[in-house]
Structures are given as structure tokens and as C-alpha cells.
Protein backbone atom coordinates (compact mmCIF):
# COMPACT_ATOMS: atom_id res chain seq x y z
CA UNK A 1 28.07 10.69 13.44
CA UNK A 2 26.16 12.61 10.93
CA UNK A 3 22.85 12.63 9.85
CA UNK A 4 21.41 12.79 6.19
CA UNK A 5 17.40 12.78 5.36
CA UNK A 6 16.28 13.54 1.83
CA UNK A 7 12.84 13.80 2.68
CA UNK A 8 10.78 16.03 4.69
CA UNK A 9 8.33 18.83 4.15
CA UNK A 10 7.66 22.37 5.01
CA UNK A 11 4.52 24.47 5.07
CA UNK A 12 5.39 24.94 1.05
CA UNK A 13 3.19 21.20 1.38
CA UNK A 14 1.57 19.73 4.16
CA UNK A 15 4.61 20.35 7.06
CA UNK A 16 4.54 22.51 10.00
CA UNK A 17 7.57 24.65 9.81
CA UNK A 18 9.13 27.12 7.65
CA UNK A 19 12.33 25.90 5.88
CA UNK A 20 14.83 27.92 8.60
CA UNK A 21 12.80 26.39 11.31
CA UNK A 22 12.79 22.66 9.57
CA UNK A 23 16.89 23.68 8.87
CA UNK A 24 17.44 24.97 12.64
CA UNK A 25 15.86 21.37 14.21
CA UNK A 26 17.88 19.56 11.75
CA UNK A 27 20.75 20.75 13.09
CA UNK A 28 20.57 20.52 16.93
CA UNK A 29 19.49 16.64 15.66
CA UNK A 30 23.04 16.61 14.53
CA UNK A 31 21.97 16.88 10.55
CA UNK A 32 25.10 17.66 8.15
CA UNK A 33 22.18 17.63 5.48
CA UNK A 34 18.88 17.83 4.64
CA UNK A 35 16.54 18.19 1.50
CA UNK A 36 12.97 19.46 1.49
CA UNK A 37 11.02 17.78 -0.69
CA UNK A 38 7.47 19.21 -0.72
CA UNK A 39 4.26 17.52 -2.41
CA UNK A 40 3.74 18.69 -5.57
CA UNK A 41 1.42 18.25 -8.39
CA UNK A 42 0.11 20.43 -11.18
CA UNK A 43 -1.43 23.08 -8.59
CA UNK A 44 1.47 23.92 -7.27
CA UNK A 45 4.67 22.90 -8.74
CA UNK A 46 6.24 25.99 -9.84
CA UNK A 47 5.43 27.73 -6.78
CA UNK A 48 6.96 25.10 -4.50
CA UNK A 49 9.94 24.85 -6.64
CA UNK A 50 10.52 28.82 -7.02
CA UNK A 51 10.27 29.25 -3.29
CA UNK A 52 12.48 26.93 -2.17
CA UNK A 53 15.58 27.53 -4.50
CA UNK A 54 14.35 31.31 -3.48
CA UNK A 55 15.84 30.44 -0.22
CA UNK A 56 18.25 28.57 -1.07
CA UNK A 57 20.02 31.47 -2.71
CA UNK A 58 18.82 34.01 -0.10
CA UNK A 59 19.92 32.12 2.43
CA UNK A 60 23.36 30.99 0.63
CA UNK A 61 26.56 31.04 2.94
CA UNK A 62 24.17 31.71 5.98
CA UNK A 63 22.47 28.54 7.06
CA UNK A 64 24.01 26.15 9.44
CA UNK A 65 23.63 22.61 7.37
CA UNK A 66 23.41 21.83 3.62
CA UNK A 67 20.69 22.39 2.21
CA UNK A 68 18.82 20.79 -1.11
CA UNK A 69 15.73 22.15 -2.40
CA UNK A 70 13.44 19.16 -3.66
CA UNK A 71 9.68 17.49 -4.86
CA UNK A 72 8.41 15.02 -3.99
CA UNK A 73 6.12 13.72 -7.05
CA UNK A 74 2.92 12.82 -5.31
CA UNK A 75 0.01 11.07 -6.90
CA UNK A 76 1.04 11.43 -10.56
CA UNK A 77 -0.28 8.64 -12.69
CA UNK A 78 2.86 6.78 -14.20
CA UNK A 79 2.49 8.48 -17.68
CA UNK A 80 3.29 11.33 -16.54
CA UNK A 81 5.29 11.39 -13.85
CA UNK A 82 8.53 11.41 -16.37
CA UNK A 83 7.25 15.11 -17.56
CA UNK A 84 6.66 15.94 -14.22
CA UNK A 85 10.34 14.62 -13.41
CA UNK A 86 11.84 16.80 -16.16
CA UNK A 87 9.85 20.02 -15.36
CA UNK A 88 10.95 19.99 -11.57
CA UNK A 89 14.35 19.61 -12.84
CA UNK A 90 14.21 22.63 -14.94
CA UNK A 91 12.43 24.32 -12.55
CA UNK A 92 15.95 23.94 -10.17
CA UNK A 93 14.93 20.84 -7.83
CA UNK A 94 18.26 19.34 -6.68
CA UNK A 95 16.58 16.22 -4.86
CA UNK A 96 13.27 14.46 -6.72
CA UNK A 97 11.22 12.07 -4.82
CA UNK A 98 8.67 9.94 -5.92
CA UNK A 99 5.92 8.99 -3.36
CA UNK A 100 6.11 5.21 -3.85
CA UNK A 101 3.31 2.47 -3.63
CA UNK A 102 3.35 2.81 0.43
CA UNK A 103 1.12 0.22 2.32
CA UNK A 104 -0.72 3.09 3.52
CA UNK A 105 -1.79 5.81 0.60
CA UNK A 106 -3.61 4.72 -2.64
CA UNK A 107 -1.37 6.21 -5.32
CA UNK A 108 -1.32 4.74 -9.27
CA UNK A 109 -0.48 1.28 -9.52
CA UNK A 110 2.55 1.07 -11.52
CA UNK A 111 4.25 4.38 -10.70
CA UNK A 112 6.90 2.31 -8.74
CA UNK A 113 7.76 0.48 -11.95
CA UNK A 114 8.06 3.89 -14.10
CA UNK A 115 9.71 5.84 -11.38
CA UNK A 116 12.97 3.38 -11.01
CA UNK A 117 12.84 3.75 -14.80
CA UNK A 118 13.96 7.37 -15.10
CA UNK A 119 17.41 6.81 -14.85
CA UNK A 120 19.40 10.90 -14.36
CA UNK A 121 15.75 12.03 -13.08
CA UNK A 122 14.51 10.41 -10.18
CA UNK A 123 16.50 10.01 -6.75
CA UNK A 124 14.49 8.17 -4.45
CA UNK A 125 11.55 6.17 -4.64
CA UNK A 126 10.08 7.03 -1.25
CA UNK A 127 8.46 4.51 0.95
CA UNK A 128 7.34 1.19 -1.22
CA UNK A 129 5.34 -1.16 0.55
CA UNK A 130 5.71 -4.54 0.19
CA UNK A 131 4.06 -4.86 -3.37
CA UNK A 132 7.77 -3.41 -4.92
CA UNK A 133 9.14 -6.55 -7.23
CA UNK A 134 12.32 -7.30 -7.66
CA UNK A 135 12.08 -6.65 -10.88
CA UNK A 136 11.69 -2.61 -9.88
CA UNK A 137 14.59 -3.03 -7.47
CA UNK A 138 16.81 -4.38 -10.11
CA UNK A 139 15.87 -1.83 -12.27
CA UNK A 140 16.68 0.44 -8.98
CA UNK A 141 19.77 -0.50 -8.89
CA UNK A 142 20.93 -0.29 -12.70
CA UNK A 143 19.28 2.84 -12.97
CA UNK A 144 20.79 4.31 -9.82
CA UNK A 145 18.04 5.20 -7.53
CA UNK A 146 17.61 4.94 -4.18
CA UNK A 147 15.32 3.05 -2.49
CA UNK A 148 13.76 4.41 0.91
CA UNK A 149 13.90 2.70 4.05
CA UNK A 150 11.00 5.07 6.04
CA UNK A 151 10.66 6.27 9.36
CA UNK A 152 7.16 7.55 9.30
CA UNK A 153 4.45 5.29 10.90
CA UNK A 154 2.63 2.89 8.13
CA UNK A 155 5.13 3.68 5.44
CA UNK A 156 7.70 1.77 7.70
CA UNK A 157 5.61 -1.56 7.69
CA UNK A 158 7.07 -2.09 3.92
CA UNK A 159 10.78 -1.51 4.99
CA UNK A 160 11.50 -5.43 5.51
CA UNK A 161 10.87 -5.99 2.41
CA UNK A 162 12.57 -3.72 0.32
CA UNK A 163 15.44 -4.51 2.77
CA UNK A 164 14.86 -7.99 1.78
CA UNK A 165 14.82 -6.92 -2.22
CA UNK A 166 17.82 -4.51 -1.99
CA UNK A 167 19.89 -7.55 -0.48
CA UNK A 168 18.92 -9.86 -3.58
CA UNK A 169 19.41 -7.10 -6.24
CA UNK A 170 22.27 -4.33 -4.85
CA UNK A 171 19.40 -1.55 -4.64
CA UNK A 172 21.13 1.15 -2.58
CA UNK A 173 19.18 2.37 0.63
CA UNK A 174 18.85 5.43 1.91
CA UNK A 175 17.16 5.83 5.53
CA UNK A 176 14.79 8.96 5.34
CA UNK A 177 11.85 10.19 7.88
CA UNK A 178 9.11 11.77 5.86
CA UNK A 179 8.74 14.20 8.27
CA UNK A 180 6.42 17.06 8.57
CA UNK A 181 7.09 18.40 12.01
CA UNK A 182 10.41 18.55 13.81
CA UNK A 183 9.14 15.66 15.90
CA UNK A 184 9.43 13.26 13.09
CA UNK A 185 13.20 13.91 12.58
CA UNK A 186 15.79 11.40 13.86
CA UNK A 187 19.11 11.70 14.98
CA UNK A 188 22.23 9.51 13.92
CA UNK A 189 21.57 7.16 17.04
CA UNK A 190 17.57 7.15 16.30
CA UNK A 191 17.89 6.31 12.41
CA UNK A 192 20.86 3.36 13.54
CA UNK A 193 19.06 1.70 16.58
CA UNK A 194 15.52 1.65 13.80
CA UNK A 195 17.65 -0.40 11.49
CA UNK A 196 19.22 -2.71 13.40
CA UNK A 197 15.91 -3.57 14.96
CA UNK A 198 15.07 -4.02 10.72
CA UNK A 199 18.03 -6.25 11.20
CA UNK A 200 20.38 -4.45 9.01
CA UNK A 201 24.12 -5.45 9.49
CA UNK A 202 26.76 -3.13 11.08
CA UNK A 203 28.17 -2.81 7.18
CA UNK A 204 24.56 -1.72 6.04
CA UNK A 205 23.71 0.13 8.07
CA UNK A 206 26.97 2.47 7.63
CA UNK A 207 25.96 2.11 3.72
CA UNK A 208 22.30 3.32 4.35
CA UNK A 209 23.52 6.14 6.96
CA UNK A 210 26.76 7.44 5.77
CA UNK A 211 27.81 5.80 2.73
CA UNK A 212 24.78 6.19 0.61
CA UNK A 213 23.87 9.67 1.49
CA UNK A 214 27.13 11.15 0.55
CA UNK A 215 27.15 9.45 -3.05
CA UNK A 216 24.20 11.26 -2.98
CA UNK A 217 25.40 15.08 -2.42
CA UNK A 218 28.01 14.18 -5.24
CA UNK A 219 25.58 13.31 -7.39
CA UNK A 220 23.83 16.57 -6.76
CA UNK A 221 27.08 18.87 -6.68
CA UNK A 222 27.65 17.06 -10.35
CA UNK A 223 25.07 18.21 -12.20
């Protein structure tokens, strides 16, 4: 089976590897996809942004997987993370992350509430922690956006929950790593056995793995 993961990073943020590197252990992991989303803020968000669709369309027709050039929205306070949004998008970002209320890191309160609000804009709302509502996964779900089930150590300790939510409201799942190192990349048989020790179902897990992730890419080869 393949394996999808919207979010990771490369040395364009805080990761270890290159992009071709990140790409390369992707695909011996068995990856028929992957995004890098680095951090960005105002520092650094053009620069990100320029170099990764820069190798995007260097590297067109030559690497191995698909590839999405992405953000990750970190540490924005909720007023702006809309013009933030719409800048990365113009900038060429095919996949935007929002780092979400995690149990772990000590962004805004309330940017999970304004990011599930920016319906065509956002993709994912990485990593909430157990203080989502399920008034932000309904919204989730009307609005489209995904809600991350995490891999990485301390963002997982929210997944039951939003599990939990996205059963009571229809929020669609998508099972990313966070990574920032090959290491922290999963295969197909890494991402399904974490699940179904979250206690996902055979049918959602196939949603969170397969189905999910390729409504996804359409979404991105749409726009």
C-alpha cells in the first residue's frame, strides 16, 4: 500500500535533510507522496516558499514520488494567520499547514478556531491537542479541512481526541508524521499498526491512509 504525509520539514526550517534527501527516504518508505511544509513566519516566508517551488520545477519529471511544496503557519496570532494563508498561496504553496494548539508547544489560543475557518486556504490543521471543540471540528468538516492525526512524540497524546471529535462531526483525518529527519517517517504498515492501536476501524483507517490523502492531491491538481 501507499503512503501519503503532508507534513514534514527540510533544512528550509528546522529538518535535517535537503528536499532530494527527505524525497529519496520517502520513497524507499514506500511514499507515492509527500509535501514539505516548512515553518514559516514573517522572517522567512518568501524565501521558504521561493525555494521550494524552485525545486519543484527544477526537479520536474525527475524525482521519484510526488512532490508538493508547502508552509506550515507556525506561531501566527489568529488575526493574522488568514493574510499569512493568502500570501503563501500567492507565493505558490500547494499544501498549507497550520501548527495547531498541540499539547506540547504554546502557540495563540484561538488559532485552531480561525484556522478551520479559512475555508479554500487552509489544508490541515496540524496536531490539536485535546483542547480542539467540536465546535472547530464541525467547522472542519464544513469548511473542508483536514484534521491531523500525528505521529511525532507529544503532538500524538491529542490524537484520541480529535479521533473522538472527527467521529461525532465527519472531520476528515489525515495521518501525518511531522517529521524532521528521515527517522520520523513511517511506512504504510507503521502509520496502520499506530492507528489501530488509536483504535481506528479497518474502514477508517483506509479513509485516513488512502482515501483521504488522495482527495487531497485532487484538491491540489484543481486549483
Amino acid at each position: 500500500m501507499n503512503r501519503y504525509d503532508f507534513h514534514t520539514h527540510s533544512i528550509f526550517s528546522d529538518g535535517a535533510l535537503l528536499p532530494a534527501a527527505l524525497i529519496r527516504e520517502a520513497e524507499v518508505r514506500g511514499h507515492a507522496a509527500l509535501a514539505i511544509t516548512d515553518h514559516v513566519d514573517a522572517s522567512n516566508i518568501e524565501d521558504v516558499i521561493r525555494s521550494l517551488v524552485r525545486f519543484e520545477k527544477k526537479m520536474k519529471g525527475k524525482l521519484p514520488i510526488m512532490f508538493f511544496p508547502g508552509v506550515e503557519i507556525s506561531y501566527i496570532k489568529p488575526e493574522y494567520i488568514a493574510e499569512y494563508c493568502k500570501k503563501a498561496r500567492k507565493l505558490g504553496a500547494k499544501v498549507i499547514v497550520v501548527h495547531g494548539e498541540s499539547p506540547i508547544e504554546s502557540v495563540y489560543p484561538g488559532t485552531d478556531s480561525v484556522a478551520v475557518g479559512q475555508k479554500g486556504l487552509v489544508d490541515i490543521l496540524a496536531h490539536p491537542g485535546n483542547t480542539l471543540t467540536e465546535k472547530d471540528a464541525t467547522l472542519a468538516a464544513r469548511n473542508g479541512i483536514f484534521l491531523e492525526i500525528s505521529a511525532r512524540k507529544g503532538h500524538r497524546e491529542g490524537n484520541l481526541h480529535v479521533l473522538e471529535l472527527a467521529r461525532r462531526t465527519g472531520a476528515k483525518l489525515l495521518v501525518n508524521t511531522d517529521s524532521h529527519s528521515e527517522a520520523d517517517l513511517l511506512t504504510y504498515d507503521q502509520a496502520l499498526s499506530m492507528v489501530k492501536e488509536l483504535g481506528m476501524t479497518d474502514v477508517e483507517a483506509e479513509a485516513a491512509l488512502t482515501d483521504n490523502p488522495q482527495e487531497l492531491i485532487r484538491r491540489i491538481g484543481s486549483r
